[in-house]
PDB file of N, CA and C in Angstrom:
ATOM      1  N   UNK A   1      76.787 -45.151 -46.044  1.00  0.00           N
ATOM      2  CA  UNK A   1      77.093 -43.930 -46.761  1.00  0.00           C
ATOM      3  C   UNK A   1      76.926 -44.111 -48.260  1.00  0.00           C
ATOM      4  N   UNK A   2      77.454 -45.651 -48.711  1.00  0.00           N
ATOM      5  CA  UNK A   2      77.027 -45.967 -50.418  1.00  0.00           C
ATOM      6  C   UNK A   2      75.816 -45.713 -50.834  1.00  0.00           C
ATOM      7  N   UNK A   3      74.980 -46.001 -49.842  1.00  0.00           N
ATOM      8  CA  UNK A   3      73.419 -46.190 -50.201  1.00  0.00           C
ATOM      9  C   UNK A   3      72.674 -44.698 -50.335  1.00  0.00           C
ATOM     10  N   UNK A   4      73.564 -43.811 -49.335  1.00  0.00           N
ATOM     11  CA  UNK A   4      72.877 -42.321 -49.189  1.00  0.00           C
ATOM     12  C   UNK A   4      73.496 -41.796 -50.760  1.00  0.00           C
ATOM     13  N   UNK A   5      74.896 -41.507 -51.134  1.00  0.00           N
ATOM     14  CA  UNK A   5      75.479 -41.252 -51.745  1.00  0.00           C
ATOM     15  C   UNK A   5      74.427 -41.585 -53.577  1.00  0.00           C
ATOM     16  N   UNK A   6      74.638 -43.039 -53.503  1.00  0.00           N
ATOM     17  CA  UNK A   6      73.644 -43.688 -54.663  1.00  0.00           C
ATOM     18  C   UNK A   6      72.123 -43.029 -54.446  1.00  0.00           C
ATOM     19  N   UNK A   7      71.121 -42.796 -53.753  1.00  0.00           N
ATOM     20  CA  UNK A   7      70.348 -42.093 -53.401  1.00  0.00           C
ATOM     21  C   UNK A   7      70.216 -40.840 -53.859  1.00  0.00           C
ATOM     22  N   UNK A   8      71.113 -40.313 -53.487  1.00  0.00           N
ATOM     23  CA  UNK A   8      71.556 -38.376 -54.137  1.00  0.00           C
ATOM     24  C   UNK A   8      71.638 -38.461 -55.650  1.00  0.00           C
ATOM     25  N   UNK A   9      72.504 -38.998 -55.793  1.00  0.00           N
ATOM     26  CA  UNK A   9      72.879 -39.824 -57.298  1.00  0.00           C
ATOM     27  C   UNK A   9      71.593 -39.995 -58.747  1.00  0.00           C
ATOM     28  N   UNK A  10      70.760 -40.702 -57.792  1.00  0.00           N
ATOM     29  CA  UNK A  10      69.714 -41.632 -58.578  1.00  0.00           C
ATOM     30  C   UNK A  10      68.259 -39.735 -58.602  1.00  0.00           C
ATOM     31  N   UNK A  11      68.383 -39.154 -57.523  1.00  0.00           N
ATOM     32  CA  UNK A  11      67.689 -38.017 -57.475  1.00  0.00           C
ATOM     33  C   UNK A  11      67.743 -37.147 -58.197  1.00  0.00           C
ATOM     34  N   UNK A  12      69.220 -36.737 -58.609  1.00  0.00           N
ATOM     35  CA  UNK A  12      70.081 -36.087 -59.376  1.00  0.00           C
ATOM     36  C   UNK A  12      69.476 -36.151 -60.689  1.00  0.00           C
ATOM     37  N   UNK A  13      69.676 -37.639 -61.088  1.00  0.00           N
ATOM     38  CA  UNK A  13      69.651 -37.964 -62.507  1.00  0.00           C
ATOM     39  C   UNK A  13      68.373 -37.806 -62.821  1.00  0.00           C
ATOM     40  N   UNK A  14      67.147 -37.879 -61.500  1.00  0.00           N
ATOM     41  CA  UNK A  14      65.459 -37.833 -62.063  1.00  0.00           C
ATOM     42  C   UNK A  14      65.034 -36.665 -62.452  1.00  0.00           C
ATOM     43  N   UNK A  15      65.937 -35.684 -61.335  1.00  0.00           N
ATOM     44  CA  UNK A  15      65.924 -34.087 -61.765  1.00  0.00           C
ATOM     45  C   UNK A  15      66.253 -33.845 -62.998  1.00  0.00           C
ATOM     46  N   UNK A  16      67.305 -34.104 -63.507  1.00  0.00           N
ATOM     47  CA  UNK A  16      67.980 -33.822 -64.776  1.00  0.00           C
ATOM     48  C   UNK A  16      66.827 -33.994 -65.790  1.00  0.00           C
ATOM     49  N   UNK A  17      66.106 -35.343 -65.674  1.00  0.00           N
ATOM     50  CA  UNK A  17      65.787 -35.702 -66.926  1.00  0.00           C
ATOM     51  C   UNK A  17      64.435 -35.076 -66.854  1.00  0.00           C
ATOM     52  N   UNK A  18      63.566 -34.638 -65.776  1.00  0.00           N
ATOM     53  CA  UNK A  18      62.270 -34.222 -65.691  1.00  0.00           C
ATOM     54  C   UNK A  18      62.359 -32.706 -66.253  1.00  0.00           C
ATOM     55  N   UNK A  19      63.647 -31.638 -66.524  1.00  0.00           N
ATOM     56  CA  UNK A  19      63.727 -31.132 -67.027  1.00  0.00           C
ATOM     57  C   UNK A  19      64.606 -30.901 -68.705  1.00  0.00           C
ATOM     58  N   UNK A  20      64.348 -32.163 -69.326  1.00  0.00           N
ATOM     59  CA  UNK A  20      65.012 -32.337 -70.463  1.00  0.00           C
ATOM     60  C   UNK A  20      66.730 -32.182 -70.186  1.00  0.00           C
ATOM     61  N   UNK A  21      67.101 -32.390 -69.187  1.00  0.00           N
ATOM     62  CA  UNK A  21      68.915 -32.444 -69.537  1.00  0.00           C
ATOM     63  C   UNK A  21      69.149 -33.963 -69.588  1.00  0.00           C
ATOM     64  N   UNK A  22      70.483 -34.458 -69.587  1.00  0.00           N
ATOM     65  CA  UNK A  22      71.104 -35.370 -69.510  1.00  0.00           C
ATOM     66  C   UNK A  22      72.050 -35.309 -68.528  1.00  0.00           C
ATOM     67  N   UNK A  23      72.056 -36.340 -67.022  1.00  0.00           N
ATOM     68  CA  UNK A  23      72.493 -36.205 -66.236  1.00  0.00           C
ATOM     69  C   UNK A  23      73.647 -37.193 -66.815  1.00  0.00           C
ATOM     70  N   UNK A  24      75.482 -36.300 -65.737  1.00  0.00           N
ATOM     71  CA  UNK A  24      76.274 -36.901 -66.305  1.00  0.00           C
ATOM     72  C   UNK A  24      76.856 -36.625 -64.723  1.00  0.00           C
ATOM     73  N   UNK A  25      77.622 -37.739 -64.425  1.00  0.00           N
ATOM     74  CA  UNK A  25      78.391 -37.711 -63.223  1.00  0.00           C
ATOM     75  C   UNK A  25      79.925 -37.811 -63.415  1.00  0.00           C
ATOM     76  N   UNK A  26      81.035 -37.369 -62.863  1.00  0.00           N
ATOM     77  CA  UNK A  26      81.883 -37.311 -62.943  1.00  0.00           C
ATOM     78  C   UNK A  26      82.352 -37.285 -61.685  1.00  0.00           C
ATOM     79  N   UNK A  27      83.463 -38.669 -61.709  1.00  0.00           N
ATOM     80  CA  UNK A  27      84.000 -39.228 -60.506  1.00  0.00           C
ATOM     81  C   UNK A  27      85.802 -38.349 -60.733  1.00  0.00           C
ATOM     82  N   UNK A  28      86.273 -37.528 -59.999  1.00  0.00           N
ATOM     83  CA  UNK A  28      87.584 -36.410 -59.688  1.00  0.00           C
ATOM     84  C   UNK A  28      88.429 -37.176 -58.849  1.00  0.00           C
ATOM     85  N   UNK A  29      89.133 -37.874 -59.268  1.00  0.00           N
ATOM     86  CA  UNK A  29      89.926 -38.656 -57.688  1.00  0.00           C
ATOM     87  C   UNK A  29      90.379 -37.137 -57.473  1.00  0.00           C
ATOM     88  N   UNK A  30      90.852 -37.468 -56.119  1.00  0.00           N
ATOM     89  CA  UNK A  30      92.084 -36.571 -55.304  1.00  0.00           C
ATOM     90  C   UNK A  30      93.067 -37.644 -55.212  1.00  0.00           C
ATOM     91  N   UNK A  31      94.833 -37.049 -55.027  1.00  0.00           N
ATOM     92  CA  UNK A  31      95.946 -37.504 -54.895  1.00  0.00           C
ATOM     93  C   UNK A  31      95.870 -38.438 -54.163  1.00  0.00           C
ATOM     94  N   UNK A  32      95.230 -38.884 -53.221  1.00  0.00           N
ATOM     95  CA  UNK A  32      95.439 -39.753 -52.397  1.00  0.00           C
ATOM     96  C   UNK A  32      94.358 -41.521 -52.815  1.00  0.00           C
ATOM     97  N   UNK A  33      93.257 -40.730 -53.599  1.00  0.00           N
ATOM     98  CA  UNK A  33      92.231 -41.732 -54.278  1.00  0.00           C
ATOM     99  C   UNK A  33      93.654 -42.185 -55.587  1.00  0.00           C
ATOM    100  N   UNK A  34      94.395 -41.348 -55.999  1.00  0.00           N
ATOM    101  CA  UNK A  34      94.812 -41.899 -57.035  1.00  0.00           C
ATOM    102  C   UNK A  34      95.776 -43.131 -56.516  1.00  0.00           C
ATOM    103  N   UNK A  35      96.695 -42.766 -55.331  1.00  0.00           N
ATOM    104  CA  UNK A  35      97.502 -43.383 -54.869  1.00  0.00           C
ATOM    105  C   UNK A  35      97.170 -44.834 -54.669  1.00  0.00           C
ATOM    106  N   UNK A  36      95.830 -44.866 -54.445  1.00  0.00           N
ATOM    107  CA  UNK A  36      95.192 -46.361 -54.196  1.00  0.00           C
ATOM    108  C   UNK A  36      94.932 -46.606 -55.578  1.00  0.00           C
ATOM    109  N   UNK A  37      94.510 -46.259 -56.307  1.00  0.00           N
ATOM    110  CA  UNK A  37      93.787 -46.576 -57.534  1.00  0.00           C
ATOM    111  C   UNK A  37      94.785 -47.180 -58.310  1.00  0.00           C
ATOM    112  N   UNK A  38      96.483 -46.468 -58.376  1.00  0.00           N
ATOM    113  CA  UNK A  38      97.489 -46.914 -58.974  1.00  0.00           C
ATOM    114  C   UNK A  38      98.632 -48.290 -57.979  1.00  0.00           C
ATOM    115  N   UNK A  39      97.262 -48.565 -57.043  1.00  0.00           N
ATOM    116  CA  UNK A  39      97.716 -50.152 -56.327  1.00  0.00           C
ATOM    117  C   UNK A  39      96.740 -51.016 -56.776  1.00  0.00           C
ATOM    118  N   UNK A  40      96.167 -50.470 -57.102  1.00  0.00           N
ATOM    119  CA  UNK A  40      94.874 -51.592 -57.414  1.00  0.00           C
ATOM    120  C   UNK A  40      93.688 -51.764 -56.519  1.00  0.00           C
ATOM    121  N   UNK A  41      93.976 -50.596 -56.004  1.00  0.00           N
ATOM    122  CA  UNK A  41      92.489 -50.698 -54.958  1.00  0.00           C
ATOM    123  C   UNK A  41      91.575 -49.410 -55.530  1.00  0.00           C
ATOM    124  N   UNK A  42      90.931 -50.019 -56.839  1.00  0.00           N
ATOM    125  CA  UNK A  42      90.015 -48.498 -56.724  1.00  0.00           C
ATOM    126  C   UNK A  42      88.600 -48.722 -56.068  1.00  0.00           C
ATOM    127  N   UNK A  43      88.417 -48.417 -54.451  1.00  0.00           N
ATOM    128  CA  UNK A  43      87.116 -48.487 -53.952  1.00  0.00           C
ATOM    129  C   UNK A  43      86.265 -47.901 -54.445  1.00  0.00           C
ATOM    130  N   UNK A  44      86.158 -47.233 -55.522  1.00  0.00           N
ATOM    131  CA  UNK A  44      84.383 -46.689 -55.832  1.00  0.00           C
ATOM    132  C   UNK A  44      83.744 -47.458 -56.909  1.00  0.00           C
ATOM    133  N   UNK A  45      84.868 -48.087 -58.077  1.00  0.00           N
ATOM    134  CA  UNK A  45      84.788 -48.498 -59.338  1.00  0.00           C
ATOM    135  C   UNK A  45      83.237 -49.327 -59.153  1.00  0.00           C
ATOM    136  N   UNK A  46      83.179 -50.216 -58.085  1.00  0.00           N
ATOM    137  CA  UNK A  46      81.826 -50.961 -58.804  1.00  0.00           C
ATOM    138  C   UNK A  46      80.759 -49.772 -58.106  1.00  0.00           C
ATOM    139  N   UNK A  47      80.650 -48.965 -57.321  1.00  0.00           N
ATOM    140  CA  UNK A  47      79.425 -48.390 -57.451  1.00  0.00           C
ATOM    141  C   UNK A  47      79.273 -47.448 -58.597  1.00  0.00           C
ATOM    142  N   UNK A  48      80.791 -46.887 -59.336  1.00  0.00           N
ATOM    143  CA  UNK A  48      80.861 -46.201 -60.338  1.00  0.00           C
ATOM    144  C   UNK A  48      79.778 -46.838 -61.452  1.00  0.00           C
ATOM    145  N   UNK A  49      80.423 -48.200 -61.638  1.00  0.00           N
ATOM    146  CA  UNK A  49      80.038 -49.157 -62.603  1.00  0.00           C
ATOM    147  C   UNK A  49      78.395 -49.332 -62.499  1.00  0.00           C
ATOM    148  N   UNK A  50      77.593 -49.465 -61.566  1.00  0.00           N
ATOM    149  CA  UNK A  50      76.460 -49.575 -61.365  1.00  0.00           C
ATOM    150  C   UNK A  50      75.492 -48.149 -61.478  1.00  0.00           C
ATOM    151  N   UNK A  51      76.474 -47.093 -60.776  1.00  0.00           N
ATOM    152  CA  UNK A  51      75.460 -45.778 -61.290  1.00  0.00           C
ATOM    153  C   UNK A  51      75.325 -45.587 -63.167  1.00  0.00           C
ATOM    154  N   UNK A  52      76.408 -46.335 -63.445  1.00  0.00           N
ATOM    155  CA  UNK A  52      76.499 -46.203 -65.171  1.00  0.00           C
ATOM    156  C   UNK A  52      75.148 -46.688 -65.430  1.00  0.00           C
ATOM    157  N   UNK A  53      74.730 -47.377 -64.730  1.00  0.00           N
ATOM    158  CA  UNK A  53      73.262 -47.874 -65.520  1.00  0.00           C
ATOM    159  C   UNK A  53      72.006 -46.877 -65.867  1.00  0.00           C
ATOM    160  N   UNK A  54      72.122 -45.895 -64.684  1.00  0.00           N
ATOM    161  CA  UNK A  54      70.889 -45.012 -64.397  1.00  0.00           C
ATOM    162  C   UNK A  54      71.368 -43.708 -65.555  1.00  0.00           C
ATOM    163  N   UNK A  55      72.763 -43.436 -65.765  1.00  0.00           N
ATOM    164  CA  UNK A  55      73.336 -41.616 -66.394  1.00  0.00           C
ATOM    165  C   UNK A  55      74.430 -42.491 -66.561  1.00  0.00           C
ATOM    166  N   UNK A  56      74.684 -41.085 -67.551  1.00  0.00           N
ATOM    167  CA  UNK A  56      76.273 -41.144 -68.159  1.00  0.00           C
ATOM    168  C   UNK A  56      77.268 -40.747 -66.831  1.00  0.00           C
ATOM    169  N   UNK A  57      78.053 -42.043 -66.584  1.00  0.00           N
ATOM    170  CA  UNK A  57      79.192 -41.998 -65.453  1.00  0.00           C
ATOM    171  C   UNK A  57      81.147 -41.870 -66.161  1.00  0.00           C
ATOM    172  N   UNK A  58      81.505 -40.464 -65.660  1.00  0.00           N
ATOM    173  CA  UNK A  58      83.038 -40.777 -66.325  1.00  0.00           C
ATOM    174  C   UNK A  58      83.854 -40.887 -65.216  1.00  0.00           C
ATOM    175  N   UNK A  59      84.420 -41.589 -64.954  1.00  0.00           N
ATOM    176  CA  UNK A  59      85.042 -41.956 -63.794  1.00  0.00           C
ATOM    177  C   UNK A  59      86.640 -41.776 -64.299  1.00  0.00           C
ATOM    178  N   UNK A  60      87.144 -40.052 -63.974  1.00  0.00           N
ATOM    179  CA  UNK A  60      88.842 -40.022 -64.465  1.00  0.00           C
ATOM    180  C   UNK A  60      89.934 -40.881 -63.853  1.00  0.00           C
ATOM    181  N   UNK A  61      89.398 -41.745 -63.161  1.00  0.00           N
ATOM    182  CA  UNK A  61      90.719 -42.321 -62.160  1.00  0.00           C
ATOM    183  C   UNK A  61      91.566 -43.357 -62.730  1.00  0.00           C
ATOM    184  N   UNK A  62      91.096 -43.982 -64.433  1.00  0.00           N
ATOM    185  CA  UNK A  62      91.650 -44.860 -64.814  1.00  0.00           C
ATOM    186  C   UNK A  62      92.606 -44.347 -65.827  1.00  0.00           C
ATOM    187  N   UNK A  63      91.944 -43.790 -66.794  1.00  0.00           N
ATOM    188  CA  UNK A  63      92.249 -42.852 -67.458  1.00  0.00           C
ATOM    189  C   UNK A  63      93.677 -41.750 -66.887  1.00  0.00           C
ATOM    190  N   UNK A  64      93.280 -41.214 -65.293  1.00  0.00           N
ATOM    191  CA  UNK A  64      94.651 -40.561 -65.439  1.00  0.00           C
ATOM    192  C   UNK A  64      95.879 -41.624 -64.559  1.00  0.00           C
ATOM    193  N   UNK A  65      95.054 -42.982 -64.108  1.00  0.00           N
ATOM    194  CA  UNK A  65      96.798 -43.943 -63.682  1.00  0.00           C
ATOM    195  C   UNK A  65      97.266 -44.159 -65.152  1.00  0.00           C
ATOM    196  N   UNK A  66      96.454 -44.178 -66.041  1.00  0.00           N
ATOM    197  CA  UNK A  66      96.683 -44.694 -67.175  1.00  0.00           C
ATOM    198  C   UNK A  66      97.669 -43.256 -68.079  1.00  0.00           C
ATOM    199  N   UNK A  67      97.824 -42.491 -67.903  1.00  0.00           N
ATOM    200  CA  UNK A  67      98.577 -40.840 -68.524  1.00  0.00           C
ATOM    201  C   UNK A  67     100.316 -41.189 -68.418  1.00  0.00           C
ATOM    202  N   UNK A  68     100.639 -41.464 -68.839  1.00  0.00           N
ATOM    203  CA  UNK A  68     101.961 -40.598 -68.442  1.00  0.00           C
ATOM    204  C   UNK A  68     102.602 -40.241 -67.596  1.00  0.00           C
ATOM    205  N   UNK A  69     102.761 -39.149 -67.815  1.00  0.00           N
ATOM    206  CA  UNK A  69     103.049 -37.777 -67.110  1.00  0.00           C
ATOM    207  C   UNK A  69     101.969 -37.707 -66.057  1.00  0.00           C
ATOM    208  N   UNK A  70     101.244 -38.385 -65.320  1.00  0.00           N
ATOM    209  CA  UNK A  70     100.120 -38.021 -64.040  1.00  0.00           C
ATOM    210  C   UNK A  70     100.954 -37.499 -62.876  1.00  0.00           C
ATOM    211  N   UNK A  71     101.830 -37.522 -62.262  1.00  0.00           N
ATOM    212  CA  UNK A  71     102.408 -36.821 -61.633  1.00  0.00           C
ATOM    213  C   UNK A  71     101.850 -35.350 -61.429  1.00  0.00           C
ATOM    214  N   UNK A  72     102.103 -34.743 -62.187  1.00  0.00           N
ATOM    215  CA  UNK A  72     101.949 -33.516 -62.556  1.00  0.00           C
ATOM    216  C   UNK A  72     100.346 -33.119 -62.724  1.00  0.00           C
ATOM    217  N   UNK A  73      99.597 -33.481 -62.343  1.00  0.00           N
ATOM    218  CA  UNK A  73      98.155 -33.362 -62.621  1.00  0.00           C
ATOM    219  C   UNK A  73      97.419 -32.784 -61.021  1.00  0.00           C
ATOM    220  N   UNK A  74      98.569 -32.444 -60.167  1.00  0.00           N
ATOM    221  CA  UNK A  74      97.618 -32.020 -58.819  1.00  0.00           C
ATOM    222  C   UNK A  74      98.941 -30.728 -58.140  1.00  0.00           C
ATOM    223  N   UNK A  75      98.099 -30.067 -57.947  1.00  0.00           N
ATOM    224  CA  UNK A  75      98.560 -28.890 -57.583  1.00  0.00           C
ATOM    225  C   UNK A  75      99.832 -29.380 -56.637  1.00  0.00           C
ATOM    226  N   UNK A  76     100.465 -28.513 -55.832  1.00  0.00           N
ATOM    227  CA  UNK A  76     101.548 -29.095 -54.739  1.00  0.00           C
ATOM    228  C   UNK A  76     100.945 -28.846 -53.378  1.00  0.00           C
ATOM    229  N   UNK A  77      99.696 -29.663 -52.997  1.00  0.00           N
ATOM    230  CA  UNK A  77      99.464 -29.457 -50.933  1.00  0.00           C
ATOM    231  C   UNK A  77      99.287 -30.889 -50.578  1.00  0.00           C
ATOM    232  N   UNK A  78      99.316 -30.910 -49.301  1.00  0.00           N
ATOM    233  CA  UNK A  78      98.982 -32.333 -48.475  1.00  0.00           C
ATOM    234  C   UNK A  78      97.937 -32.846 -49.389  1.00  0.00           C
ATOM    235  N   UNK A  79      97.239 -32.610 -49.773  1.00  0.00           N
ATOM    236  CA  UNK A  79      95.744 -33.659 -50.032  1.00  0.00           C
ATOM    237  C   UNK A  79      96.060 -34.109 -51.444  1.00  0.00           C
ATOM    238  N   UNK A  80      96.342 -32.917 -52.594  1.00  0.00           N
ATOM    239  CA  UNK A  80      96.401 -33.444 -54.079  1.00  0.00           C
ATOM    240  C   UNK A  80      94.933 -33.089 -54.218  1.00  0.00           C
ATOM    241  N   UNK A  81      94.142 -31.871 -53.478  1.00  0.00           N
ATOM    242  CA  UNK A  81      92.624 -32.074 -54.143  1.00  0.00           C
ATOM    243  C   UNK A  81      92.243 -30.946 -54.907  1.00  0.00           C
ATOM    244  N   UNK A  82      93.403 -30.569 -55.384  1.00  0.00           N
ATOM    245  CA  UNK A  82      92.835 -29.207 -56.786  1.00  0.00           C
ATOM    246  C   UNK A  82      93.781 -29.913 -57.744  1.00  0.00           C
ATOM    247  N   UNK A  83      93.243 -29.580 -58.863  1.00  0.00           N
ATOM    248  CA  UNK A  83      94.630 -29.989 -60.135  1.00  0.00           C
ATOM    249  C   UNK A  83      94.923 -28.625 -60.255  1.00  0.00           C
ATOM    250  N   UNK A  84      96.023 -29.305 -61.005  1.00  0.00           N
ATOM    251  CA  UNK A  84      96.833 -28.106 -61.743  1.00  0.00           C
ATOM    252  C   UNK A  84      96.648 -27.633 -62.846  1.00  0.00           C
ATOM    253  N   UNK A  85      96.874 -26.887 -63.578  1.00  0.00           N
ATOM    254  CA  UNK A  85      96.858 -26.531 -64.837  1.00  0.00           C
ATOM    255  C   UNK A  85      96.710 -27.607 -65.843  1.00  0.00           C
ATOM    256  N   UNK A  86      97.978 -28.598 -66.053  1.00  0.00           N
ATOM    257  CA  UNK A  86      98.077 -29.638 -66.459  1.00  0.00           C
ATOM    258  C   UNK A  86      96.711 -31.094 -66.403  1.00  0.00           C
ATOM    259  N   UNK A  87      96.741 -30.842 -64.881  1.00  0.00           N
ATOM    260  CA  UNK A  87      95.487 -31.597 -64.595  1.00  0.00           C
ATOM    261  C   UNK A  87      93.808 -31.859 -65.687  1.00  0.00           C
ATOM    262  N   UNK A  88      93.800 -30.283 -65.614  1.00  0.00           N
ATOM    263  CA  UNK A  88      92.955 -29.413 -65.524  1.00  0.00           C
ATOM    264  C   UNK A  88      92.192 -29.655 -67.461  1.00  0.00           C
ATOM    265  N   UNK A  89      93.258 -29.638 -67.907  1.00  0.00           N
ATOM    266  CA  UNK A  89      93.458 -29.869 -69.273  1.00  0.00           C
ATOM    267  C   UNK A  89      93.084 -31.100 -69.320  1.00  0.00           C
ATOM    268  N   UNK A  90      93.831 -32.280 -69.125  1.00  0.00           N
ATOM    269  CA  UNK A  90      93.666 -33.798 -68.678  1.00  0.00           C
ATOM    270  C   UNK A  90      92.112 -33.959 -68.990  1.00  0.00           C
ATOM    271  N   UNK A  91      91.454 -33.621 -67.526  1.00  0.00           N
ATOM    272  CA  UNK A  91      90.506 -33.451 -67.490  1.00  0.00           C
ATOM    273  C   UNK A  91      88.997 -33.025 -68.422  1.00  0.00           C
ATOM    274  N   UNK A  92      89.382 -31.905 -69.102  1.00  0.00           N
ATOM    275  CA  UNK A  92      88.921 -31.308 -70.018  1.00  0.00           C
ATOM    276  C   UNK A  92      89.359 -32.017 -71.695  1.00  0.00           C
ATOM    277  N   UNK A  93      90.127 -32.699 -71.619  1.00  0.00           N
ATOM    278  CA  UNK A  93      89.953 -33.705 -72.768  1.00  0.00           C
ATOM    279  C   UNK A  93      89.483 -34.914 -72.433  1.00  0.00           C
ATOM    280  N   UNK A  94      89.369 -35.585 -71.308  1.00  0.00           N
ATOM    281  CA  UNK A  94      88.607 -36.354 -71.414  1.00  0.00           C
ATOM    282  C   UNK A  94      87.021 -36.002 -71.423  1.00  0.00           C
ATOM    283  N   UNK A  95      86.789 -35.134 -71.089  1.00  0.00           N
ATOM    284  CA  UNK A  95      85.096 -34.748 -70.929  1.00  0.00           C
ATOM    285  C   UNK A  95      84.631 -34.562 -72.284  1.00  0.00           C
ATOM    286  N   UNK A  96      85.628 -34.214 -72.959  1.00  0.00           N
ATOM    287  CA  UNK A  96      85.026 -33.422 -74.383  1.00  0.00           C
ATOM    288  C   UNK A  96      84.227 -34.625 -75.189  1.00  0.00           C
ATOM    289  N   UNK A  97      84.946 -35.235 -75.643  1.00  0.00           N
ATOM    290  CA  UNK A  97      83.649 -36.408 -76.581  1.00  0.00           C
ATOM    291  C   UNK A  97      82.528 -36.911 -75.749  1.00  0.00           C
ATOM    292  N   UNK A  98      82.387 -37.246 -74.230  1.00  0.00           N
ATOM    293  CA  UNK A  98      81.111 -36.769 -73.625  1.00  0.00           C
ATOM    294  C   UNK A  98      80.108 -35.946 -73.954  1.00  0.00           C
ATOM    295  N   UNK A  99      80.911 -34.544 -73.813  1.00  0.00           N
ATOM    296  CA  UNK A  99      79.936 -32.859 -74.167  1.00  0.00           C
ATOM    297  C   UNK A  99      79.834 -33.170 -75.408  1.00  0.00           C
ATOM    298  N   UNK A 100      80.441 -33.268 -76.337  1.00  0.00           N
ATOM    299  CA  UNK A 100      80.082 -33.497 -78.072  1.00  0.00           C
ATOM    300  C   UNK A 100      78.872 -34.093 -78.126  1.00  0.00           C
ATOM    301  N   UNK A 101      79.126 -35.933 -77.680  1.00  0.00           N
ATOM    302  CA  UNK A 101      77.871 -36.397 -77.693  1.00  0.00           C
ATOM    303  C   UNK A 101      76.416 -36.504 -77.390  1.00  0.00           C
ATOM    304  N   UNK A 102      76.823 -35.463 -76.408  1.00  0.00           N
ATOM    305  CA  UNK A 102      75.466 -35.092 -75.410  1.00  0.00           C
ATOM    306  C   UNK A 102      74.787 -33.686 -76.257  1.00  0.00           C
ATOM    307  N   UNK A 103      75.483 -33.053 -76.602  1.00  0.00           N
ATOM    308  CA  UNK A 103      75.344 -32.011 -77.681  1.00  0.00           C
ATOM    309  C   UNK A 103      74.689 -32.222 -78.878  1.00  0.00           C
ATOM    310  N   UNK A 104      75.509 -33.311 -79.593  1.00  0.00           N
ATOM    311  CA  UNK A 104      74.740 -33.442 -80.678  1.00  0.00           C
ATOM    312  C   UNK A 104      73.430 -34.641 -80.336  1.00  0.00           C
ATOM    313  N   UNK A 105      73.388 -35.562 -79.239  1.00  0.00           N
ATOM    314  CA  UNK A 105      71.589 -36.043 -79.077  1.00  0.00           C
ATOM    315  C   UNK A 105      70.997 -34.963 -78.952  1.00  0.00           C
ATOM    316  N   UNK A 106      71.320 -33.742 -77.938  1.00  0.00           N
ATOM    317  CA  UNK A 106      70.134 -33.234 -77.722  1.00  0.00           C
ATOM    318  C   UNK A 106      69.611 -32.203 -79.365  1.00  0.00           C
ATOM    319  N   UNK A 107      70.934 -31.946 -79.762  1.00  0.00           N
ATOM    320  CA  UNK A 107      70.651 -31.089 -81.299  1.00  0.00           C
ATOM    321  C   UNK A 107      69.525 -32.289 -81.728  1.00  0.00           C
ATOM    322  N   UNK A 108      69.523 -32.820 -82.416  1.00  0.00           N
ATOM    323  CA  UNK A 108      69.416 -34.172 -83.251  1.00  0.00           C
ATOM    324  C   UNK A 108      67.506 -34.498 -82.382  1.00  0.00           C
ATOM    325  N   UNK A 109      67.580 -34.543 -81.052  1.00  0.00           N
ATOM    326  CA  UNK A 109      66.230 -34.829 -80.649  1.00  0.00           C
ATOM    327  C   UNK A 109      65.336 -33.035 -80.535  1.00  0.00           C
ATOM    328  N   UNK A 110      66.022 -32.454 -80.409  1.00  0.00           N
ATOM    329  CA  UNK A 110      65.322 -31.100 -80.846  1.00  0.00           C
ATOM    330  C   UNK A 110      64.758 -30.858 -82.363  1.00  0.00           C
ATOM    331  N   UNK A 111      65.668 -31.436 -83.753  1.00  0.00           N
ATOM    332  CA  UNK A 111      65.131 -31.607 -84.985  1.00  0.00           C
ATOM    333  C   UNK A 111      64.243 -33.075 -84.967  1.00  0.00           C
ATOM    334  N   UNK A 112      63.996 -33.664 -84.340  1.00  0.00           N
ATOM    335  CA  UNK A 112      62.994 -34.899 -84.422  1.00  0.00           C
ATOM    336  C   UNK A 112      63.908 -35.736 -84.540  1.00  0.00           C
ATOM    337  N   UNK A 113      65.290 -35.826 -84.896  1.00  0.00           N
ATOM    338  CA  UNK A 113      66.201 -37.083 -85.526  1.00  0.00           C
ATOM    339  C   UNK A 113      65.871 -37.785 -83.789  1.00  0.00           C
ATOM    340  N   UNK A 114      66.830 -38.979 -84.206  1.00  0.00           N
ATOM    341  CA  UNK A 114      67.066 -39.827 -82.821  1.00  0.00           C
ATOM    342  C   UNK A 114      68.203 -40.296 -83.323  1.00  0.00           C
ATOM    343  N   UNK A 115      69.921 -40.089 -82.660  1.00  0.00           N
ATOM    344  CA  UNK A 115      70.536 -41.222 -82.715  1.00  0.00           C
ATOM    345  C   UNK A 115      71.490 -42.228 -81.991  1.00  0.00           C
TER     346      UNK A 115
END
């Protein structure tokens, strides 16, 4: 399933770039990915780590064992697989200096700059 998954992945990112975007992946635990992640078992981290090579990979699962207040970051059902409001936000600050940066290469390679 790694290999199909990485496959989709690696397709993704050829698409992206054959039409001038910048492919960016973003790994969402659900409540129950976090539950492991905050034992020390995060099973995706090294394929995370390896798609980093091909696109920009943000993988929130460290980032939110690492919060605070994470509790509060998933709605209230069996699974934990929508956030909450709180979440949601979380989320959306970590993405932002991503979108900035991706924003200003592509500004910057549209005026000829490179940086």
């Amino acid at each position: 399933a790694a290999g199909l998954f990485e496959s989709i992945v690696h397709r993704y990112a050829d698409f992206c770039r054959s039409r001038g975007s910048a492919p960016v992946l973003v790994f969402l635990p659900q409540r129950m990915d976090m539950d492991l992640i905050q034992k020390g078992e995060h099973y995706y981290a090294t394929m995370a780590q390896k798609l980093s090579k091909d696109l920009t990979v943000v993988d929130a699962g460290p980032a939110m064992r690492d919060a605070p207040d994470n509790a509060g970051f998933y709605v209230h059902d069996r699974y934990g697989g929508h956030y909450s409001v709180t979440g949601n936000a979380f989320i959306a600050d970590l993405l932002r200096p991503v979108c900035e940066h991706l924003l200003t290469k592509a500004d910057a390679d549209r005026k000829g700059n490179t940086q």
